[in-house]
C-alpha atoms as a PDB file:
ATOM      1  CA  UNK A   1      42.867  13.649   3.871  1.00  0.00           C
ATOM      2  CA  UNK A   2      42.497  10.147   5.522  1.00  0.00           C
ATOM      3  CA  UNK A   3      43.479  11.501   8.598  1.00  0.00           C
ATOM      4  CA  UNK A   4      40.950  14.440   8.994  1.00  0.00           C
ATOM      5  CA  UNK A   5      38.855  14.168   5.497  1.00  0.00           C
ATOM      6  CA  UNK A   6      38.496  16.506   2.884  1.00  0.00           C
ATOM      7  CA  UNK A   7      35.963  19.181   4.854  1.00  0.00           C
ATOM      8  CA  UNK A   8      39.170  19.732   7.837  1.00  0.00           C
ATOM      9  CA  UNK A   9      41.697  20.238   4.931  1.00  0.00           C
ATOM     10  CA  UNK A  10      39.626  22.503   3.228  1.00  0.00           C
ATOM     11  CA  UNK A  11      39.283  24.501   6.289  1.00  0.00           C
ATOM     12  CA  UNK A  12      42.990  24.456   7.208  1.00  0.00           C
ATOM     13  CA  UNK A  13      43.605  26.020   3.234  1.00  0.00           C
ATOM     14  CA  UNK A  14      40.318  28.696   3.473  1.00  0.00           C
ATOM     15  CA  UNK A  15      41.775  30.585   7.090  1.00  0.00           C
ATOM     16  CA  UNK A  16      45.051  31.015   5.123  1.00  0.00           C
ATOM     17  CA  UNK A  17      45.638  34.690   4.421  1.00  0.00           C
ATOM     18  CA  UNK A  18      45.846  35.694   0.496  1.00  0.00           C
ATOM     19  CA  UNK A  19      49.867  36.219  -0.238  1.00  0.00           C
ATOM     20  CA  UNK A  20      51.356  34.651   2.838  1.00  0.00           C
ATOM     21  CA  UNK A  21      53.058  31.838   3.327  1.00  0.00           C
ATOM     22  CA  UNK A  22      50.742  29.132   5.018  1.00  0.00           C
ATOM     23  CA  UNK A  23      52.065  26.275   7.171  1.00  0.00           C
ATOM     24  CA  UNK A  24      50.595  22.843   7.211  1.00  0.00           C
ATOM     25  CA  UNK A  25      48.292  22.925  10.532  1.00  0.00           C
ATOM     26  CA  UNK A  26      47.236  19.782  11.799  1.00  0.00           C
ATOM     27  CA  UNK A  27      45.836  21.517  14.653  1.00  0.00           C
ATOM     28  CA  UNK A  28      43.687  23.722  12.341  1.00  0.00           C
ATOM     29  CA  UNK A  29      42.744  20.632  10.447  1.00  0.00           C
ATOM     30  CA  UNK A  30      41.543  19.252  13.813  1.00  0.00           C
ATOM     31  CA  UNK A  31      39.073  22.395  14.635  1.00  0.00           C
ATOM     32  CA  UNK A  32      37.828  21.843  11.317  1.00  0.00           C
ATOM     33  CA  UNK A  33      36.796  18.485  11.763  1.00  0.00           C
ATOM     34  CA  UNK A  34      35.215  19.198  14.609  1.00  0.00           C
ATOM     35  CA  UNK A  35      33.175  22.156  12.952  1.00  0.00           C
ATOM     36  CA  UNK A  36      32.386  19.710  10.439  1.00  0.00           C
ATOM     37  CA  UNK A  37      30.793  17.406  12.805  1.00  0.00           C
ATOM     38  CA  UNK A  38      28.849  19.953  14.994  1.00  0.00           C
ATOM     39  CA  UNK A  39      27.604  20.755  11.355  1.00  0.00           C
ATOM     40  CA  UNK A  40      25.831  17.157  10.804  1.00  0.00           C
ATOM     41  CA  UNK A  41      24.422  16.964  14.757  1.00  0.00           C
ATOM     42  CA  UNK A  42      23.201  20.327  15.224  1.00  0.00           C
ATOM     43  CA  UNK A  43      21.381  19.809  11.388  1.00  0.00           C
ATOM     44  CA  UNK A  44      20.017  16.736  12.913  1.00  0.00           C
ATOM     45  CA  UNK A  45      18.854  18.218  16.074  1.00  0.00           C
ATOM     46  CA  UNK A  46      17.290  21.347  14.445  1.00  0.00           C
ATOM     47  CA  UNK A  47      15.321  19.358  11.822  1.00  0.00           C
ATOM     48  CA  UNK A  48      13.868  16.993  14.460  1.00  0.00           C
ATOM     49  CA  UNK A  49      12.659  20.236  16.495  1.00  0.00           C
ATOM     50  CA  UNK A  50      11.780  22.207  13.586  1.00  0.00           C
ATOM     51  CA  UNK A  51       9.197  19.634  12.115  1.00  0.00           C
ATOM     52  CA  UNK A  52       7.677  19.444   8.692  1.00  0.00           C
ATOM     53  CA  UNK A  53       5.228  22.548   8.673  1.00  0.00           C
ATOM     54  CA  UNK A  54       7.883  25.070  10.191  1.00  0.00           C
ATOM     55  CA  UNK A  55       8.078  27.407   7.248  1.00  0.00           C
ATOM     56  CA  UNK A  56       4.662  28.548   7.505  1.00  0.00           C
ATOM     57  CA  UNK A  57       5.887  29.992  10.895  1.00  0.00           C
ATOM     58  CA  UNK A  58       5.795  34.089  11.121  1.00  0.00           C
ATOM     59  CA  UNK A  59       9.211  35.083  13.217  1.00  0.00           C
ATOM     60  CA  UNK A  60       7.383  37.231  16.062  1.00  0.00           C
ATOM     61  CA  UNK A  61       9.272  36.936  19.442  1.00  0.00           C
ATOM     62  CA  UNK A  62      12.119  39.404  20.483  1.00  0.00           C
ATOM     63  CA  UNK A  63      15.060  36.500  20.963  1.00  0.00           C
ATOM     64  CA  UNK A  64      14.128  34.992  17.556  1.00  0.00           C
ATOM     65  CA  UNK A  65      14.180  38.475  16.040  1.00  0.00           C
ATOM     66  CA  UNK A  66      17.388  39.398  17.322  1.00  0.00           C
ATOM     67  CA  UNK A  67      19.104  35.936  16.280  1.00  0.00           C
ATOM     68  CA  UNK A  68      17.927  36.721  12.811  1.00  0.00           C
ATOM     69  CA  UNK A  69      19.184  40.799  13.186  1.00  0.00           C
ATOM     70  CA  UNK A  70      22.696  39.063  13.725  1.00  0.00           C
ATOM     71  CA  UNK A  71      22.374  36.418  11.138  1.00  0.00           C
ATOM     72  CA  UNK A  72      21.909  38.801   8.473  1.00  0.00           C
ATOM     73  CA  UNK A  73      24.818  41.080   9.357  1.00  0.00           C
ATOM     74  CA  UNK A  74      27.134  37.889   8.755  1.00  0.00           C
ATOM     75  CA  UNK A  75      25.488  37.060   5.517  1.00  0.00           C
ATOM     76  CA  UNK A  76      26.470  40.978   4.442  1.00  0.00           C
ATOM     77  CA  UNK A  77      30.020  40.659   6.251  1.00  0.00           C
ATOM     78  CA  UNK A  78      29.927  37.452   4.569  1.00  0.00           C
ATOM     79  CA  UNK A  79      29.118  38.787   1.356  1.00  0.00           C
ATOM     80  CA  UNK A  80      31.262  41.408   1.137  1.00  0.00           C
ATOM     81  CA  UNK A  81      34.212  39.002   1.580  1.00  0.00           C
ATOM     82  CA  UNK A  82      33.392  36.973  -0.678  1.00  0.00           C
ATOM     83  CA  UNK A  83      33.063  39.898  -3.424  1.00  0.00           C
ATOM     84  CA  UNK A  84      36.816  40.834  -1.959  1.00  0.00           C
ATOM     85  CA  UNK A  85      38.229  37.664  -2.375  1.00  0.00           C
ATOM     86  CA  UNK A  86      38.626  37.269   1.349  1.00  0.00           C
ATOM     87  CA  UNK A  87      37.718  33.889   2.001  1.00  0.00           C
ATOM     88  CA  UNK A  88      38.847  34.055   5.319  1.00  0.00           C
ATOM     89  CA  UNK A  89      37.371  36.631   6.948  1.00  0.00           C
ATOM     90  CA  UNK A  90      33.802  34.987   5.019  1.00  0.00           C
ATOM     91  CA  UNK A  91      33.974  31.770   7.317  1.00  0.00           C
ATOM     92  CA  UNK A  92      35.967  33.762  10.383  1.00  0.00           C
ATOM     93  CA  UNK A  93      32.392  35.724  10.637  1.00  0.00           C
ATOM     94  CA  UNK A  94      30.178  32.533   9.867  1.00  0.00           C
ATOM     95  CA  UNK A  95      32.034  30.522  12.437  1.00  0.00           C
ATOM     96  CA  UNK A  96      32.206  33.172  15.413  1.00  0.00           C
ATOM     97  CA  UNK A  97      28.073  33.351  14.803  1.00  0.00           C
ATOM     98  CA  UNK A  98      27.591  29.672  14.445  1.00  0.00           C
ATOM     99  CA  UNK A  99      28.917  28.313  17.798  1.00  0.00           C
ATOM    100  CA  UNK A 100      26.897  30.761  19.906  1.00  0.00           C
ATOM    101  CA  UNK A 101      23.621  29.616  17.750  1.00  0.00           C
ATOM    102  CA  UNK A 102      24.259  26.238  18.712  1.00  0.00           C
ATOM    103  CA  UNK A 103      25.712  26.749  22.185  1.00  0.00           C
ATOM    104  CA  UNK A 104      23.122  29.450  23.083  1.00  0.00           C
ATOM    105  CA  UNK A 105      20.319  29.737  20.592  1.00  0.00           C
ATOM    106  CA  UNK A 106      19.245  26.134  20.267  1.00  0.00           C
ATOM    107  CA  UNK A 107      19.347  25.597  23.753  1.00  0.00           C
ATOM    108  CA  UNK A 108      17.510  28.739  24.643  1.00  0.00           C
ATOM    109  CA  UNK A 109      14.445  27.649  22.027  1.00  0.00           C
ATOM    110  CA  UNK A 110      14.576  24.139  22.451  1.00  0.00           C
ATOM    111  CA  UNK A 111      11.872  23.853  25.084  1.00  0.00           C
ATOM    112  CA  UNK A 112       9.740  26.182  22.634  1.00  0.00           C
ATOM    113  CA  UNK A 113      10.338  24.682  19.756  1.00  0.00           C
ATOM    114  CA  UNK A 114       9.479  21.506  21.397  1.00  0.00           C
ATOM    115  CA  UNK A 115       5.837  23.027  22.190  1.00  0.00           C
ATOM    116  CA  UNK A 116       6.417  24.706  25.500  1.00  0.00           C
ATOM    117  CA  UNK A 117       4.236  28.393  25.171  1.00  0.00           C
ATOM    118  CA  UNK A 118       2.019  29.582  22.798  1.00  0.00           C
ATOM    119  CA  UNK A 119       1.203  28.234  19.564  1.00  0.00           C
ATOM    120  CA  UNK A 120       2.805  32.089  18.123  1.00  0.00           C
ATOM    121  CA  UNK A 121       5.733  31.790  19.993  1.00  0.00           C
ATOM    122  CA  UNK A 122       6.405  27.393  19.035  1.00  0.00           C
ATOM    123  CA  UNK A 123       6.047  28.735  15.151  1.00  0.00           C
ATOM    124  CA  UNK A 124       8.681  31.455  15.315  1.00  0.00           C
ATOM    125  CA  UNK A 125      11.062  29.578  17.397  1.00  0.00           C
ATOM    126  CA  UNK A 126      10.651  26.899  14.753  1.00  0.00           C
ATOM    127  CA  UNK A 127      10.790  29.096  11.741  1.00  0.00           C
ATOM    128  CA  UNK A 128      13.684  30.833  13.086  1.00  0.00           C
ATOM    129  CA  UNK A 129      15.544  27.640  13.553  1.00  0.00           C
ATOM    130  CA  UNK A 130      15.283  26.633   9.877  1.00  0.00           C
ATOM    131  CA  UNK A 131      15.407  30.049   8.666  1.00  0.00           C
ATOM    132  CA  UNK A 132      19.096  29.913  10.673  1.00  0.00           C
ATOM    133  CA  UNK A 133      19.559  26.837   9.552  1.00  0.00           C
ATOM    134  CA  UNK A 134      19.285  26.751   5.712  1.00  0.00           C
ATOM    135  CA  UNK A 135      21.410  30.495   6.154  1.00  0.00           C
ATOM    136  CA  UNK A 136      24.166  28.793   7.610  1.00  0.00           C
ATOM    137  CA  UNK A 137      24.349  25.676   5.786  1.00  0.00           C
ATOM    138  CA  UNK A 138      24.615  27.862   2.056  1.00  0.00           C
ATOM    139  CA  UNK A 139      27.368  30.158   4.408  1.00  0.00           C
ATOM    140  CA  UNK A 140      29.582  27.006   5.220  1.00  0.00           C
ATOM    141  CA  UNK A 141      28.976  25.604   1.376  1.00  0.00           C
ATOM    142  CA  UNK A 142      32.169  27.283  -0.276  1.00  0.00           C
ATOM    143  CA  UNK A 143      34.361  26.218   2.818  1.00  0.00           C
ATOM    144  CA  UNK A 144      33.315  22.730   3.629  1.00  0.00           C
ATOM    145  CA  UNK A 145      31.732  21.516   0.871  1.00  0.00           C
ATOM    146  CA  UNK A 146      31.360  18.037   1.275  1.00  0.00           C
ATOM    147  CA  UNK A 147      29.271  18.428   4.649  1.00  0.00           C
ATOM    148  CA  UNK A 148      27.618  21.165   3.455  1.00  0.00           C
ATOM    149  CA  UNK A 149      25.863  18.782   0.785  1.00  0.00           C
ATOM    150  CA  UNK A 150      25.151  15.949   2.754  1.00  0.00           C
ATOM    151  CA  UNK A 151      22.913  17.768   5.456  1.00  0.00           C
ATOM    152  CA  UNK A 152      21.480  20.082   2.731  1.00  0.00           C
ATOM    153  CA  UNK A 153      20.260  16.513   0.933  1.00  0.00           C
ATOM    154  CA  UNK A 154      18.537  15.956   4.328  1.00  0.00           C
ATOM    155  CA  UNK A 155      16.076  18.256   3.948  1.00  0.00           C
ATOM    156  CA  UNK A 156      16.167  20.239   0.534  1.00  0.00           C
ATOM    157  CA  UNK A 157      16.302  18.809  -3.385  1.00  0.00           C
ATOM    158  CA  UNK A 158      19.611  19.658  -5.715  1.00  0.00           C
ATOM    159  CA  UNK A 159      22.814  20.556  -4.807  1.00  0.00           C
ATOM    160  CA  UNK A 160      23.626  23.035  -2.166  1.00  0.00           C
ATOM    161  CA  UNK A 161      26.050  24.283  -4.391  1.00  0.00           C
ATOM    162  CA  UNK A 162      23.483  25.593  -6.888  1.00  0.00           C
ATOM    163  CA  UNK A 163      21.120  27.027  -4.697  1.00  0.00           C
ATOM    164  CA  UNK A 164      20.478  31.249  -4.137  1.00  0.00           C
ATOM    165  CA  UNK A 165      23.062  32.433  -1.788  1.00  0.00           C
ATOM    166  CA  UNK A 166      21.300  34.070   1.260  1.00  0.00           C
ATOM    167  CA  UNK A 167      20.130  37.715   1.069  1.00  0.00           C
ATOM    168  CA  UNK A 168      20.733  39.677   3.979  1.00  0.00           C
ATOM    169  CA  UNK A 169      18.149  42.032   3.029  1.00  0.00           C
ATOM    170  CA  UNK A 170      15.273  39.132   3.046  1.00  0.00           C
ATOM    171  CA  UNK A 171      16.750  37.822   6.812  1.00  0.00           C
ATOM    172  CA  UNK A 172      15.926  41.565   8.045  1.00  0.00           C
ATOM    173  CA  UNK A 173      12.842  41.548   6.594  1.00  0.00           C
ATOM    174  CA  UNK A 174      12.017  38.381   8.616  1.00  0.00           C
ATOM    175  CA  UNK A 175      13.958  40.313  11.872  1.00  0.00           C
ATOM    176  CA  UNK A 176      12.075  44.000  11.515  1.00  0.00           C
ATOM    177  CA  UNK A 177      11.848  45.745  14.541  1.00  0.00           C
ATOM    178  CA  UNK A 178      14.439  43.681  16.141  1.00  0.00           C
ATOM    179  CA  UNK A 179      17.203  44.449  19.166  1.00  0.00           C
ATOM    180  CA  UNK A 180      20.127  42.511  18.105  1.00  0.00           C
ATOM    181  CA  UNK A 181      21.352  42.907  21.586  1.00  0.00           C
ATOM    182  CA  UNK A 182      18.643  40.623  23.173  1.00  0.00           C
ATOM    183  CA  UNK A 183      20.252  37.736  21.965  1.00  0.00           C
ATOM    184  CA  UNK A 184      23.934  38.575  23.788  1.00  0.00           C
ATOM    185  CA  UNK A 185      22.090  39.713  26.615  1.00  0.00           C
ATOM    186  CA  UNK A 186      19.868  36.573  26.848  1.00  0.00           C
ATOM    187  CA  UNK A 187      22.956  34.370  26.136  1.00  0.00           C
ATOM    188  CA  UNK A 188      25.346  35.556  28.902  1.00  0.00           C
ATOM    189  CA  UNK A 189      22.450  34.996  31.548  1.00  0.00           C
ATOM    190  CA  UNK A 190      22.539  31.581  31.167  1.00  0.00           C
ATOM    191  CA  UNK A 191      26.392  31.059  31.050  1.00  0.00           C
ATOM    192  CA  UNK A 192      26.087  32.144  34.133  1.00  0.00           C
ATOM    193  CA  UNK A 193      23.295  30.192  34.546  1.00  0.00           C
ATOM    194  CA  UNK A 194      25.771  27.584  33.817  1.00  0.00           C
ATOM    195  CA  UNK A 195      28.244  28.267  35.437  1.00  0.00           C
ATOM    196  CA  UNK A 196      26.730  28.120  39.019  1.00  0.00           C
ATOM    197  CA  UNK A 197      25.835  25.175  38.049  1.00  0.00           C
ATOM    198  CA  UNK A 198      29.118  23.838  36.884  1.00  0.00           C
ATOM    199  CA  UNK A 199      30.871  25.230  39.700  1.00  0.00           C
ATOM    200  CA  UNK A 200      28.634  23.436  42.048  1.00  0.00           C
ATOM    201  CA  UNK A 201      29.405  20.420  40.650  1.00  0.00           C
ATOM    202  CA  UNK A 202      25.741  19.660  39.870  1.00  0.00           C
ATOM    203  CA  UNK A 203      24.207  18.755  36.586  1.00  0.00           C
ATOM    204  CA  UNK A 204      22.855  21.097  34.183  1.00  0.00           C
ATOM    205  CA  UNK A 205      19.486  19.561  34.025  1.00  0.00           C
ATOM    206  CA  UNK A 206      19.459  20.640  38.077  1.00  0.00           C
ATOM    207  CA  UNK A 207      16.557  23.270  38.869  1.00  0.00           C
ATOM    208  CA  UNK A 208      17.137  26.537  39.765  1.00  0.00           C
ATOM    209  CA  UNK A 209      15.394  27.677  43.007  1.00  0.00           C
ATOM    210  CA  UNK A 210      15.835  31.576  41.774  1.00  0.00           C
ATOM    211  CA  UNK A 211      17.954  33.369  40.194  1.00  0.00           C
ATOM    212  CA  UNK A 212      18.205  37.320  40.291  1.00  0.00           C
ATOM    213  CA  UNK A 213      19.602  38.964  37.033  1.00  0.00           C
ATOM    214  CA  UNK A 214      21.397  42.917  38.377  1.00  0.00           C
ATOM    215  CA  UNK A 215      22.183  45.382  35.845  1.00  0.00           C
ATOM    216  CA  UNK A 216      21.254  48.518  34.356  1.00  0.00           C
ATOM    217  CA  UNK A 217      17.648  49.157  33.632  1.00  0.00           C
ATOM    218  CA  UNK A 218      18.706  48.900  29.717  1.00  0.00           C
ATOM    219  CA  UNK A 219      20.170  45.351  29.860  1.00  0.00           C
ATOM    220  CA  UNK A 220      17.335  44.166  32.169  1.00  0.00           C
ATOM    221  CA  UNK A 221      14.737  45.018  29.237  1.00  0.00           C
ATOM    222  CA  UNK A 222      16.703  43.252  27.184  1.00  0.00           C
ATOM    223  CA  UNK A 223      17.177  40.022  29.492  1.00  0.00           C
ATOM    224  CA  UNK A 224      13.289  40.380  30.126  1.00  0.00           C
ATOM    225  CA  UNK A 225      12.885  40.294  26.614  1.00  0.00           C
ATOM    226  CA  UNK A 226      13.705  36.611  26.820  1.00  0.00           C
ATOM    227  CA  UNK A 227      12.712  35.594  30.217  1.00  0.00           C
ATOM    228  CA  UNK A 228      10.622  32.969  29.656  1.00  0.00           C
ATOM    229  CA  UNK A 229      13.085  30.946  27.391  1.00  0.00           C
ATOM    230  CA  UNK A 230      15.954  31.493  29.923  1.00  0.00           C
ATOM    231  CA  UNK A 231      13.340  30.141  32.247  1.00  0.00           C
ATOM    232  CA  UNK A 232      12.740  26.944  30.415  1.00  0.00           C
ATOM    233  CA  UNK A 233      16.417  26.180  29.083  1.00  0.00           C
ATOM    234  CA  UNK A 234      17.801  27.372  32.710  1.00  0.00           C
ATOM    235  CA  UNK A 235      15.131  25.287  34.610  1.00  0.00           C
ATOM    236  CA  UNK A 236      14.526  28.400  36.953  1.00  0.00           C
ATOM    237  CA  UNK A 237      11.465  28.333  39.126  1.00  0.00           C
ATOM    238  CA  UNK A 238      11.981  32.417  39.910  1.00  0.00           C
ATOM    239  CA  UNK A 239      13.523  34.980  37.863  1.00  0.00           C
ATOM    240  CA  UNK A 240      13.510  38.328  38.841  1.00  0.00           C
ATOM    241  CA  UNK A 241      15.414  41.748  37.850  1.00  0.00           C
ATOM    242  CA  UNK A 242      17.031  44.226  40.170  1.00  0.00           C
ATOM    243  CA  UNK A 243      18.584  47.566  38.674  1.00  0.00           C
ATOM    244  CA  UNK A 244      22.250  47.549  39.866  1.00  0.00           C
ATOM    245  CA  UNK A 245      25.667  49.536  38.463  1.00  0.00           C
ATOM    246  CA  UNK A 246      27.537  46.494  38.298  1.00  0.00           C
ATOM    247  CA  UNK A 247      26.333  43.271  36.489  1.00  0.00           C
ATOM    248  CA  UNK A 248      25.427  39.851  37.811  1.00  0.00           C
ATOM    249  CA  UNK A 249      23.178  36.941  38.613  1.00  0.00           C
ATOM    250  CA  UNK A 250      22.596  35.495  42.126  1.00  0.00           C
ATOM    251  CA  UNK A 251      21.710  31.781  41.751  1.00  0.00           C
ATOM    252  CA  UNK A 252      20.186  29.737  43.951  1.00  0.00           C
ATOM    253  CA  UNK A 253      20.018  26.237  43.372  1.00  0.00           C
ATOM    254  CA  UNK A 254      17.044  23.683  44.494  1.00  0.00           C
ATOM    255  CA  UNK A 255      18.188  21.211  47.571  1.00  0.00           C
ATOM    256  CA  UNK A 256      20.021  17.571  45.854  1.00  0.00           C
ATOM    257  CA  UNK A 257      17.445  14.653  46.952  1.00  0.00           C
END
């Protein structure tokens, strides 16, 4: 417990499988830890973008849509575990959605949420973040408690531990008509994005002189679909689609100084 704190241990104990033997993990305890603290920045980071007035938002672009879509299947998977007594598979599912949110999501918004595009599109990035946000806090509650509370206290009054568990019903509501698919599609354009830019050595603030997305005509509507955020978080001053069998993006980055 001094070592990791109570959240890591916790975490270590929840993955364990119900009647199996379960072997002290300080690895496990580590990962935990570190979920814990990726917990209390991205809270912080998503309440400073979010701002005081974002639940008045209306969720109305495609990307925001589809992060909800997949938000509320983990709250069902979720759910369901919970009602089965299978505590791991619960945080398992809220875990493998959580890291691409931050990783992906956030970044993709961030230039939106910040104020970049219309004032429609800044109130549903920003209502989706919090919306996301509260979801996954009340999701993590029964695993790591103690962090769970302290970044609820930020921003909500009581105890995370009494408050409604999330419906997955109400998320789709928020997500009708939505493509889940967009937000996969969206997110592996700019890993590779990334990537060019990571193999080049070269910063990933470094602009993008073009960058042509090839794919089937299905997956290009649903890249399109979020073009102008993997615009903004990829710095790209040209985007363009090409149909093509076989998948890829051509990057071309601007001259160094």
């Amino acid at each position: 417990l001094e070592q990791f704190g109570a959240d890591a241990v916790r975490y270590w104990a929840v993955n364990g499988r119900p009647g199996t033997d379960t072997a002290v993990d300080e690895g496990q305890m580590k990962v935990g830890r570190r979920l814990a603290i990726k917990i209390l920045n991205v809270s912080k980071f998503v309440l400073g973008l979010a701002g005081d007035d974002a639940w008045a938002g209306q969720v109305t672009e495609p990307l925001d849509k589809s992060v909800l879509a997949n938000l509320a299947d983990v709250v069902q998977v979720a759910t369901e575990s919970f009602e089965n007594f299978d505590y791991a598979r619960a945080i398992e599912r809220t875990e493998g959605f959580f890291w691409p949110f931050c990783d992906n999501y956030v970044e993709l918004v961030k230039g939106r949420a910040y104020g970049a595009g219309s004032e429609q599109a800044v109130a549903s990035a920003r209502r989706t973040l919090v919306e996301a946000l509260s979801t996954l806090q009340r999701l993590f509650a029964p695993h790591l408690a103690f962090v769970s509370e302290e970044v609820w206290s930020w921003w909500q009054e009581g105890s995370i531990h009494r408050a409604a568990w999330p419906s997955a019903d109400q998320i789709r509501q928020l997500a009708a008509d939505a493509d889940p698919a967009v937000f996969e599609a969206a997110s592996e354009v700019l890993g590779e994005i990334r990537r060019a830019k990571t193999e080049a050595k070269r910063s990933l603030r470094t602009e993008v002189e073009s960058a042509i997305v090839r794919d089937t005509d299905s997956r290009l509507t649903l890249v399109s679909a979020a073009s102008a955020d993997l615009k903004e978080a990829g710095r790209i001053a040209d985007l363009q689609f090409e149909q093509a069998d076989e998948a890829g993006v051509v990057v071309t980055l601007a001259a160094e100084d």
